[in-house]
C-alpha atoms as a PDB file:
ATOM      1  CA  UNK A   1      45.519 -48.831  10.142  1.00  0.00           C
ATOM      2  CA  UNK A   2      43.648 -46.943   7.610  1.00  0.00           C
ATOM      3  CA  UNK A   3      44.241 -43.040   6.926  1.00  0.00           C
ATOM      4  CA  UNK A   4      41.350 -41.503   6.345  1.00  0.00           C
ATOM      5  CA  UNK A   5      41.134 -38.229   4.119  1.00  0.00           C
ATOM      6  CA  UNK A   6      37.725 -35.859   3.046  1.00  0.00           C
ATOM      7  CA  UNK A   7      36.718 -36.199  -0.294  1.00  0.00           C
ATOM      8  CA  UNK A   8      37.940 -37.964  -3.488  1.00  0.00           C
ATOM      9  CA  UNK A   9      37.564 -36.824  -6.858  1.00  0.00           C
ATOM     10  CA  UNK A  10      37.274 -39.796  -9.415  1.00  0.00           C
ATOM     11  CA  UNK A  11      37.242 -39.113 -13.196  1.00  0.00           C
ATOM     12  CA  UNK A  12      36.667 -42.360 -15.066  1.00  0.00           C
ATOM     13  CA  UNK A  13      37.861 -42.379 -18.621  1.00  0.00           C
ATOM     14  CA  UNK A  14      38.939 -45.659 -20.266  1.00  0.00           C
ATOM     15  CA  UNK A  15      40.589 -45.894 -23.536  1.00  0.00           C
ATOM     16  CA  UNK A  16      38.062 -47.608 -25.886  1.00  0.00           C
ATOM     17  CA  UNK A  17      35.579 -45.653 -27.259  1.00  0.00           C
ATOM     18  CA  UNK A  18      33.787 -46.457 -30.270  1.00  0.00           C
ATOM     19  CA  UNK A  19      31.975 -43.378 -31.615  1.00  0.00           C
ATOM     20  CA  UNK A  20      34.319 -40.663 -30.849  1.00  0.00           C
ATOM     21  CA  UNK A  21      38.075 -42.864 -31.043  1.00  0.00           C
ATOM     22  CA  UNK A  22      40.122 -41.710 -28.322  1.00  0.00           C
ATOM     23  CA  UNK A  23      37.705 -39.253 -27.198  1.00  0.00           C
ATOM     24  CA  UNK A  24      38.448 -38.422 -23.126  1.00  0.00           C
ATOM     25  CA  UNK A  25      41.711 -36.981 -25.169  1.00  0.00           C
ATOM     26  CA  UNK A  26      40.516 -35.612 -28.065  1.00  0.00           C
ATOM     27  CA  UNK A  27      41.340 -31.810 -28.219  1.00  0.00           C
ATOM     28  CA  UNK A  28      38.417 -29.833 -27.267  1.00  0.00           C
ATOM     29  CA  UNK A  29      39.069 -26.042 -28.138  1.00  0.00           C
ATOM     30  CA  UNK A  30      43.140 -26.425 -27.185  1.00  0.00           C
ATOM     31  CA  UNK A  31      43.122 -28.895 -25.075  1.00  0.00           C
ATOM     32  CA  UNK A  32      42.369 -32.813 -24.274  1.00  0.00           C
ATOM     33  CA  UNK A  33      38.853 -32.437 -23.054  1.00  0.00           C
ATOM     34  CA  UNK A  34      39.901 -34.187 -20.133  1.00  0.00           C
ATOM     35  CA  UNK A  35      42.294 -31.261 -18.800  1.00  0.00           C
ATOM     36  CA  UNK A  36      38.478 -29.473 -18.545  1.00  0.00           C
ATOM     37  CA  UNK A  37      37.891 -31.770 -15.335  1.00  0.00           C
ATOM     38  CA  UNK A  38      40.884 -32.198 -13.973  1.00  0.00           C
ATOM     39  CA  UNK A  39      42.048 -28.616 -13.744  1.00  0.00           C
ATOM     40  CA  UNK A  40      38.011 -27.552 -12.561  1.00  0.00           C
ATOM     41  CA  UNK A  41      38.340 -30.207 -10.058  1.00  0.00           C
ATOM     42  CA  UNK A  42      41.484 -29.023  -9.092  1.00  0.00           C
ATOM     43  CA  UNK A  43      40.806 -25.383  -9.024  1.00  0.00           C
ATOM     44  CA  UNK A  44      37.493 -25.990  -6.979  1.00  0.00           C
ATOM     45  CA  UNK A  45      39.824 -26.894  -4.056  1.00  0.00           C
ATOM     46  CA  UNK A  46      36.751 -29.553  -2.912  1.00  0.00           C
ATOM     47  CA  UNK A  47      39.512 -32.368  -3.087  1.00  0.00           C
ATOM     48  CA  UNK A  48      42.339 -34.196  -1.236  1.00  0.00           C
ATOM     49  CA  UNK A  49      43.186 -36.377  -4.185  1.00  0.00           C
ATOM     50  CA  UNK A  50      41.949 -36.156  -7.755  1.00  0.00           C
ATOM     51  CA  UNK A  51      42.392 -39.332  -9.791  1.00  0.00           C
ATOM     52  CA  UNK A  52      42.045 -40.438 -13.111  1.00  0.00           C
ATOM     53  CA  UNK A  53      41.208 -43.865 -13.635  1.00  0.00           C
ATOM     54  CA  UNK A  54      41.823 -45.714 -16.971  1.00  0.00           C
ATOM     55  CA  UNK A  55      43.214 -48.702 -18.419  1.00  0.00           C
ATOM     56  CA  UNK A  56      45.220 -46.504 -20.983  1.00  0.00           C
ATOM     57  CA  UNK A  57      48.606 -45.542 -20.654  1.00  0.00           C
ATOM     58  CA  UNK A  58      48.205 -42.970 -23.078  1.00  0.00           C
ATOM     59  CA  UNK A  59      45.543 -41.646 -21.244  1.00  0.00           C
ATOM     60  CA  UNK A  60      47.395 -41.868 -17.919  1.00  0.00           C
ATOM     61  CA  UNK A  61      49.972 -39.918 -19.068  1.00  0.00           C
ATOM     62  CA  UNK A  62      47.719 -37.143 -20.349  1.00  0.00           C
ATOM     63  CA  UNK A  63      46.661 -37.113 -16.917  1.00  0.00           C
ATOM     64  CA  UNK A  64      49.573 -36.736 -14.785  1.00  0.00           C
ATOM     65  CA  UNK A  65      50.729 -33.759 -17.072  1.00  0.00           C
ATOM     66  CA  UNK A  66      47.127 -31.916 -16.047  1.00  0.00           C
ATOM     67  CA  UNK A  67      47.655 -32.602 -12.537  1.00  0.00           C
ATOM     68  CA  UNK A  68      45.521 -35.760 -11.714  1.00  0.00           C
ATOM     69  CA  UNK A  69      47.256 -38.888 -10.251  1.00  0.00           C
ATOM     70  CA  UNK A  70      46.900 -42.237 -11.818  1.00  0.00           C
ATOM     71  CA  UNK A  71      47.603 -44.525  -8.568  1.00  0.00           C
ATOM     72  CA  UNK A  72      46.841 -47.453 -10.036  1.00  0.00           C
ATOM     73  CA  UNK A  73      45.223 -49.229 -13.259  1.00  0.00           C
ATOM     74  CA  UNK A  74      42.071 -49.931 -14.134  1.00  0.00           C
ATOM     75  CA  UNK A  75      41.099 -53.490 -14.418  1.00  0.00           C
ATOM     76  CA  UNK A  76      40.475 -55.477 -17.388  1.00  0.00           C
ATOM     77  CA  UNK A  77      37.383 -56.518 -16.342  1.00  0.00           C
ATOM     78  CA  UNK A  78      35.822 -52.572 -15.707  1.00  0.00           C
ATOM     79  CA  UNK A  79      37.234 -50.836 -19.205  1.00  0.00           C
ATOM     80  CA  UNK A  80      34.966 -52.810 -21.348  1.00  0.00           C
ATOM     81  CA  UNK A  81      31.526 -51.761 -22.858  1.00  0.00           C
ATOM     82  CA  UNK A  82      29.282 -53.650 -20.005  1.00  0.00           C
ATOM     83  CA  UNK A  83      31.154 -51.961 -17.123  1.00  0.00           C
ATOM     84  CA  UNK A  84      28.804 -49.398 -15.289  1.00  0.00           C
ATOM     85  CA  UNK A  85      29.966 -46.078 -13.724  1.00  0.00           C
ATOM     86  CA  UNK A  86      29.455 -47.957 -10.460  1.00  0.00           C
ATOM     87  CA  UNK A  87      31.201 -50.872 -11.034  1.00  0.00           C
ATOM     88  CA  UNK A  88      34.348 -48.552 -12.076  1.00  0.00           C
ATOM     89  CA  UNK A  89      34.145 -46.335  -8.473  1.00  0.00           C
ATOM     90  CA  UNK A  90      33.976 -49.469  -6.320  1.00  0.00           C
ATOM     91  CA  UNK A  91      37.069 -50.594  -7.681  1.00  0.00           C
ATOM     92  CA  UNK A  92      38.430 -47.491  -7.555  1.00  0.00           C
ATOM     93  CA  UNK A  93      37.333 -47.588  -3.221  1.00  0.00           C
ATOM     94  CA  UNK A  94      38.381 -51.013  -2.977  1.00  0.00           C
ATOM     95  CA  UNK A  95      41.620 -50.147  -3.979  1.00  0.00           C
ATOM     96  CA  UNK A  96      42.483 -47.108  -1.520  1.00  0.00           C
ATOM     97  CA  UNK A  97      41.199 -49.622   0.786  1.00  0.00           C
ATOM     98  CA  UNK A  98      43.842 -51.951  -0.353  1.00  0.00           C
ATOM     99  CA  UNK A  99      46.277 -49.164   0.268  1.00  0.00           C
ATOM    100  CA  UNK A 100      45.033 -48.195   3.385  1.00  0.00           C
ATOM    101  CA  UNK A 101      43.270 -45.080   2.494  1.00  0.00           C
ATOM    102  CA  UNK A 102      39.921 -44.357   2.586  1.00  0.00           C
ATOM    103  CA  UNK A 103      37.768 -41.216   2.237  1.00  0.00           C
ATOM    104  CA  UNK A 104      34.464 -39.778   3.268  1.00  0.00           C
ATOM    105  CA  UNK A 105      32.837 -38.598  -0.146  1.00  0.00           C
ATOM    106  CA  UNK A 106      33.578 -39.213  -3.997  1.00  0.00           C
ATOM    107  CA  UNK A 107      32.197 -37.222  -6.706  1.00  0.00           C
ATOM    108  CA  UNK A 108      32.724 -39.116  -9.944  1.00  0.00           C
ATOM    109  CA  UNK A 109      33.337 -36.460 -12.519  1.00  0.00           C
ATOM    110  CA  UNK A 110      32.903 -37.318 -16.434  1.00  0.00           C
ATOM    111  CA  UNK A 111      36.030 -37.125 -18.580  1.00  0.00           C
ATOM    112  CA  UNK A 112      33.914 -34.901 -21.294  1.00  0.00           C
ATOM    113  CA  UNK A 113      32.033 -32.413 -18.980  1.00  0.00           C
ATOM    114  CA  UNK A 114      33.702 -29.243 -19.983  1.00  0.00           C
ATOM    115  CA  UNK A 115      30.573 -26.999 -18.778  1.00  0.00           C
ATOM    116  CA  UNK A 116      30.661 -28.204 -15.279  1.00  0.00           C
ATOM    117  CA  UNK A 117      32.182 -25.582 -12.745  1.00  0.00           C
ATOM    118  CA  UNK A 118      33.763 -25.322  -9.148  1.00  0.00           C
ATOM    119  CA  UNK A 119      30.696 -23.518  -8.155  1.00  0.00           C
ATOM    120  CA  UNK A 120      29.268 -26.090  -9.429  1.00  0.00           C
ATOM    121  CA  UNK A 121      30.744 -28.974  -7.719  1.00  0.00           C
ATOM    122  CA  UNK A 122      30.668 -27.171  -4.463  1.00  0.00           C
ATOM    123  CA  UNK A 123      26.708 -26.694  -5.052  1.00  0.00           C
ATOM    124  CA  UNK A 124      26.575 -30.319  -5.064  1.00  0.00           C
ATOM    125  CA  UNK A 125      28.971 -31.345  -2.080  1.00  0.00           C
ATOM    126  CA  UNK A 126      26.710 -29.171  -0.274  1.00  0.00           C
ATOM    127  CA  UNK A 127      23.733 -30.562  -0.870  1.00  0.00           C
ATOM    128  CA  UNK A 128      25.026 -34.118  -0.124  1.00  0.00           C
ATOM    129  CA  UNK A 129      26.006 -33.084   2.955  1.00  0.00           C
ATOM    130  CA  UNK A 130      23.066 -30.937   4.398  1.00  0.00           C
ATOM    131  CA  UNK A 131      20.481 -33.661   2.916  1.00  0.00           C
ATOM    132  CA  UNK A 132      22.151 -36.409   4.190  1.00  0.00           C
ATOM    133  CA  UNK A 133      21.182 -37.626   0.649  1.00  0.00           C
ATOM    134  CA  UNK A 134      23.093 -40.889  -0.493  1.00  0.00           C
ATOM    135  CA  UNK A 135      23.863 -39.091  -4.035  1.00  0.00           C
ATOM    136  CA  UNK A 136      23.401 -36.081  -5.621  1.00  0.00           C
ATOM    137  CA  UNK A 137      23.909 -34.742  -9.697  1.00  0.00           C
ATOM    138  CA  UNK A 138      22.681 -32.537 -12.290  1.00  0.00           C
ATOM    139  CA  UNK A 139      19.692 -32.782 -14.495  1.00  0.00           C
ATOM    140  CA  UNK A 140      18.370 -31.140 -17.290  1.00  0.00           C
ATOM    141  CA  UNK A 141      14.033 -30.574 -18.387  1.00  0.00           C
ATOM    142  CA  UNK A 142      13.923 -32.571 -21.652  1.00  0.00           C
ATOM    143  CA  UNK A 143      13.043 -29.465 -24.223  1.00  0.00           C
ATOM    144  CA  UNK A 144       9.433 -30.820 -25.460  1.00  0.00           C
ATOM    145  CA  UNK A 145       6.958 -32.545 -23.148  1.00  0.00           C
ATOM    146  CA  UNK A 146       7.923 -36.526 -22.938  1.00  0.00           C
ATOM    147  CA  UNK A 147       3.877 -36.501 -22.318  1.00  0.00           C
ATOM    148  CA  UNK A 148       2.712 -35.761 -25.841  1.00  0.00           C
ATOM    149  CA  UNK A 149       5.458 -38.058 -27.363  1.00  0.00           C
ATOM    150  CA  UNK A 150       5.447 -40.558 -30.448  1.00  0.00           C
ATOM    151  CA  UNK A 151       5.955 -44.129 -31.371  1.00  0.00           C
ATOM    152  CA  UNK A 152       6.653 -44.985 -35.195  1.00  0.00           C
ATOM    153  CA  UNK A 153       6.331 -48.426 -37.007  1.00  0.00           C
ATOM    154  CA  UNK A 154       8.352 -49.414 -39.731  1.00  0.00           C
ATOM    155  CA  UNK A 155       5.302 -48.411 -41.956  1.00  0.00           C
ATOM    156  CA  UNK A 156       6.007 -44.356 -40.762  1.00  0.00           C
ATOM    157  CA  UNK A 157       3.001 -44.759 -39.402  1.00  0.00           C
ATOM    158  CA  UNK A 158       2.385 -42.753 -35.594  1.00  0.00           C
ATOM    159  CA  UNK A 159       0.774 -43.186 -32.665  1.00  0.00           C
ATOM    160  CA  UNK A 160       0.425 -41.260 -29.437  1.00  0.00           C
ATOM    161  CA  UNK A 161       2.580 -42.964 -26.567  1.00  0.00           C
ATOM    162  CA  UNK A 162       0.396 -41.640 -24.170  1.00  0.00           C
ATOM    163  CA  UNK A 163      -3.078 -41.159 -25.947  1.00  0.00           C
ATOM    164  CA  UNK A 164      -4.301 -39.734 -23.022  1.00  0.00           C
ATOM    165  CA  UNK A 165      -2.450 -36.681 -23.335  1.00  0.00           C
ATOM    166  CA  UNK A 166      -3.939 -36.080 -27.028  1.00  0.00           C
ATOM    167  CA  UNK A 167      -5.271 -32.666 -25.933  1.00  0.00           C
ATOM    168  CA  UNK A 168      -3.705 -31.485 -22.909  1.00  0.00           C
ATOM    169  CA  UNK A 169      -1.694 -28.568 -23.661  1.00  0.00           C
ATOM    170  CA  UNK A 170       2.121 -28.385 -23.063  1.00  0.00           C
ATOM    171  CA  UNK A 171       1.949 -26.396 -19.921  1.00  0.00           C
ATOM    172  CA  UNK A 172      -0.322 -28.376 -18.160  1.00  0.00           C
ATOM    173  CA  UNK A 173       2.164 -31.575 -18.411  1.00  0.00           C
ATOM    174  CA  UNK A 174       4.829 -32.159 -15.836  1.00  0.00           C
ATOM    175  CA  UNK A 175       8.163 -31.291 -16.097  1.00  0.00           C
ATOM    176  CA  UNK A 176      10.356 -34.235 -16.555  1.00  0.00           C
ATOM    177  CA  UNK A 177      13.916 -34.513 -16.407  1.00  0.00           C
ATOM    178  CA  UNK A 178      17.160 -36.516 -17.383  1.00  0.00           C
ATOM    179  CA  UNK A 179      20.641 -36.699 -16.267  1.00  0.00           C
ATOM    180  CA  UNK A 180      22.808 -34.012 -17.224  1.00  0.00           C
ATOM    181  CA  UNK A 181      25.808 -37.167 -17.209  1.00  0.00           C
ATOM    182  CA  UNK A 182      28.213 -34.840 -15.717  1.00  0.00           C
ATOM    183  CA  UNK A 183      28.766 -35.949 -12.148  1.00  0.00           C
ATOM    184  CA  UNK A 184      27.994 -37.964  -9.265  1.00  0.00           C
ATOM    185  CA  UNK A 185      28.548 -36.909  -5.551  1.00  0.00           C
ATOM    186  CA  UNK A 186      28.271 -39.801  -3.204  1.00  0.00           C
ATOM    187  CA  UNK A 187      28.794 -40.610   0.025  1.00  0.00           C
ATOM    188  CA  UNK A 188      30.796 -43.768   0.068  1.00  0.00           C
ATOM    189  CA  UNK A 189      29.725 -45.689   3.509  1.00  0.00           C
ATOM    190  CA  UNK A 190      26.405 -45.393   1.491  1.00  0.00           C
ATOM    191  CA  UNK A 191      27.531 -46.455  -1.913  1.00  0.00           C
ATOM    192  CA  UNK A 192      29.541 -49.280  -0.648  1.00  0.00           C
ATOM    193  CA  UNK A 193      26.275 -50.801   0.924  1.00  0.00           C
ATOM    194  CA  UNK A 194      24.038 -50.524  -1.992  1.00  0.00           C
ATOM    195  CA  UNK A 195      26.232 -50.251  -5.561  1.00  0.00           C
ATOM    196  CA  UNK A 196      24.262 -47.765  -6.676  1.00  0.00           C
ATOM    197  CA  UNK A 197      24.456 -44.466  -7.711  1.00  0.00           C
ATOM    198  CA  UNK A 198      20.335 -43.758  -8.182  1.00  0.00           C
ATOM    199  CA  UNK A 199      18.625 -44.803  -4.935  1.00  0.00           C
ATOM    200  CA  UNK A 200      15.311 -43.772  -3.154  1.00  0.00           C
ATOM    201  CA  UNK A 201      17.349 -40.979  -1.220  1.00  0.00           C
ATOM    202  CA  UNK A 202      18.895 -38.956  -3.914  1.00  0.00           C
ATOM    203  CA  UNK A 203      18.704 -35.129  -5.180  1.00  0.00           C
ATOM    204  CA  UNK A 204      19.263 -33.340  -7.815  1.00  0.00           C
ATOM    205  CA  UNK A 205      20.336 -30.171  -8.927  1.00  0.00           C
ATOM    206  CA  UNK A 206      18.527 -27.937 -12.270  1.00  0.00           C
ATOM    207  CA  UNK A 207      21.392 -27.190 -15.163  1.00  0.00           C
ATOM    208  CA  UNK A 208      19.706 -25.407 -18.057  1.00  0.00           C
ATOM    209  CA  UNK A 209      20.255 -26.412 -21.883  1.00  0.00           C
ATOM    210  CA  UNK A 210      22.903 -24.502 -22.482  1.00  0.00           C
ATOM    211  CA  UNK A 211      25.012 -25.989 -19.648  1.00  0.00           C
ATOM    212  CA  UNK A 212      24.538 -29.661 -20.747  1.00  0.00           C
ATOM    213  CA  UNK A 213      25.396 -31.513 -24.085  1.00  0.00           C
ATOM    214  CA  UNK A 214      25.909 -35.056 -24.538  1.00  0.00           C
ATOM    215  CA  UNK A 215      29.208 -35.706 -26.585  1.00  0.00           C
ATOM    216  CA  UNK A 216      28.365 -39.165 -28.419  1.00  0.00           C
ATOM    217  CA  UNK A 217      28.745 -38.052 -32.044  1.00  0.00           C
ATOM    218  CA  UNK A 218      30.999 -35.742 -33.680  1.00  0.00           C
ATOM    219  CA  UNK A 219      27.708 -33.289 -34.426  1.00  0.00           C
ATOM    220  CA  UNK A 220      27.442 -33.579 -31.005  1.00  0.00           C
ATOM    221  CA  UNK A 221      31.221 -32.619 -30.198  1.00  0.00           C
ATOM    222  CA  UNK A 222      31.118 -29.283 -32.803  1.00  0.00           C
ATOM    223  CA  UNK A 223      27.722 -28.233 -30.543  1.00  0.00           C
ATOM    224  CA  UNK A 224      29.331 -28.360 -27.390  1.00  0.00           C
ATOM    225  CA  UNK A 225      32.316 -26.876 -28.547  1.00  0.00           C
ATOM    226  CA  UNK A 226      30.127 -23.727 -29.418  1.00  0.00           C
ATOM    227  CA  UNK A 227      28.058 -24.101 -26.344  1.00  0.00           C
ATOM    228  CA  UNK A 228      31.466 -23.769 -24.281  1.00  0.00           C
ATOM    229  CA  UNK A 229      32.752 -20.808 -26.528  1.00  0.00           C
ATOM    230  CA  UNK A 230      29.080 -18.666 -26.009  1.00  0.00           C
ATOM    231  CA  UNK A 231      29.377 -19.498 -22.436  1.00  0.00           C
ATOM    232  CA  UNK A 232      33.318 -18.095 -21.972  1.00  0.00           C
ATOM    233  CA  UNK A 233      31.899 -14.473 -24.099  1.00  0.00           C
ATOM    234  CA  UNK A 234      29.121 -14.296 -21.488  1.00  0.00           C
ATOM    235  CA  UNK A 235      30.792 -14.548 -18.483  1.00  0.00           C
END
């Protein structure tokens, strides 16, 4: 017999990164960034279980102290650098499985997305479940129109992309958009079938600039860390 519960929380942070070493616990302003998504996760009170998972002990342990359970360890196989997103929250499914438990939803929520929010998260759960959409997350409108963009040799020398676009002006281009890489709700039935987080029958939901920041570089980690601080003297 299986139990099944509402909605999982998973937050997938292995122990190996390269750019930023030991980065899902790095202290961000205080804290392990980390602690960010467990305790808005938490907080949001969207979730039956919210779970770290992570082939660090370290990591783990960091974890457990924020609140977040660690049921089980990530596989060797899923905590290298080829391992997608996906391939990490099927195991994670397959496992509860294992164990008998299963849920309806997951939202997959980054280890380094301080910005993101309850209201946030709730936002999303609801559109999931009143477009019956197989996955919903955040984007952000790339700042400068993709449209009028340029290629470079190894000469310097430049070329339109899209030569087409030589003289249409800016606000006559269509807006185009990228993933904010924050989070993922999913319904699982629907995820199980196809592996994929990105199908023909997924929405999205606008985040401005200010709410989004990739964390790949140090530079990068010192922006969102004043990003986060502006954000707290607004509220």
């Amino acid at each position: 017999m299986i139990f099944i519960m509402g909605d999982l929380c998973i937050i997938p942070a292995r122990g190996g990164s390269k750019r930023i070493p030991r980065k899902n616990i790095r202290e961000f302003l205080g804290k392990p960034i980390i602690a960010y998504s467990i305790q808005t996760a938490l907080d949001s009170g969207l979730f039956d279980e919210v779970m770290v998972s992570t082939d660090d002990l370290e990591i783990a342990k960091v974890a457990e102290g924020f609140g977040a359970t660690v049921p089980f360890i990530r596989s060797e196989k899923n905590a290298d650098d080829h391992s997608t997103t996906s391939n990490v929250i099927e195991e994670v499914l397959l496992e509860y499985r294992r164990q008998r438990r299963s849920f309806i939803r997951a939202c997959c929520l980054y280890p380094t997305a301080p910005f993101v929010t309850s209201s946030l998260l709730e936002k999303g759960k609801s559109m999931l479940i009143d477009s019956a959409a197989d996955a919903v997350f955040p984007v952000v409108k790339f700042d400068y129109p993709i449209w009028r963009g340029l290629r470079k040799d190894s000469l310097s020398k430049v070329e339109m992309v899209w030569k087409e676009h030589l003289n249409s002006r800016s606000q006559d281009l269509e807006n185009v958009y990228h993933d904010a890489g924050q989070w993922y709700w999913l319904d699982i039935e629907r995820f199980l079938l196809n592996k994929k987080l990105f199908t023909d029958n997924t929405r999205a939901i606008e985040l401005s600039t200010l709410e989004v920041q990739d964390i790949d570089t140090i530079h990068d980690w010192n922006l969102a860390e004043l990003k986060y601080g502006y954000l707290q003297s607004i509220k």
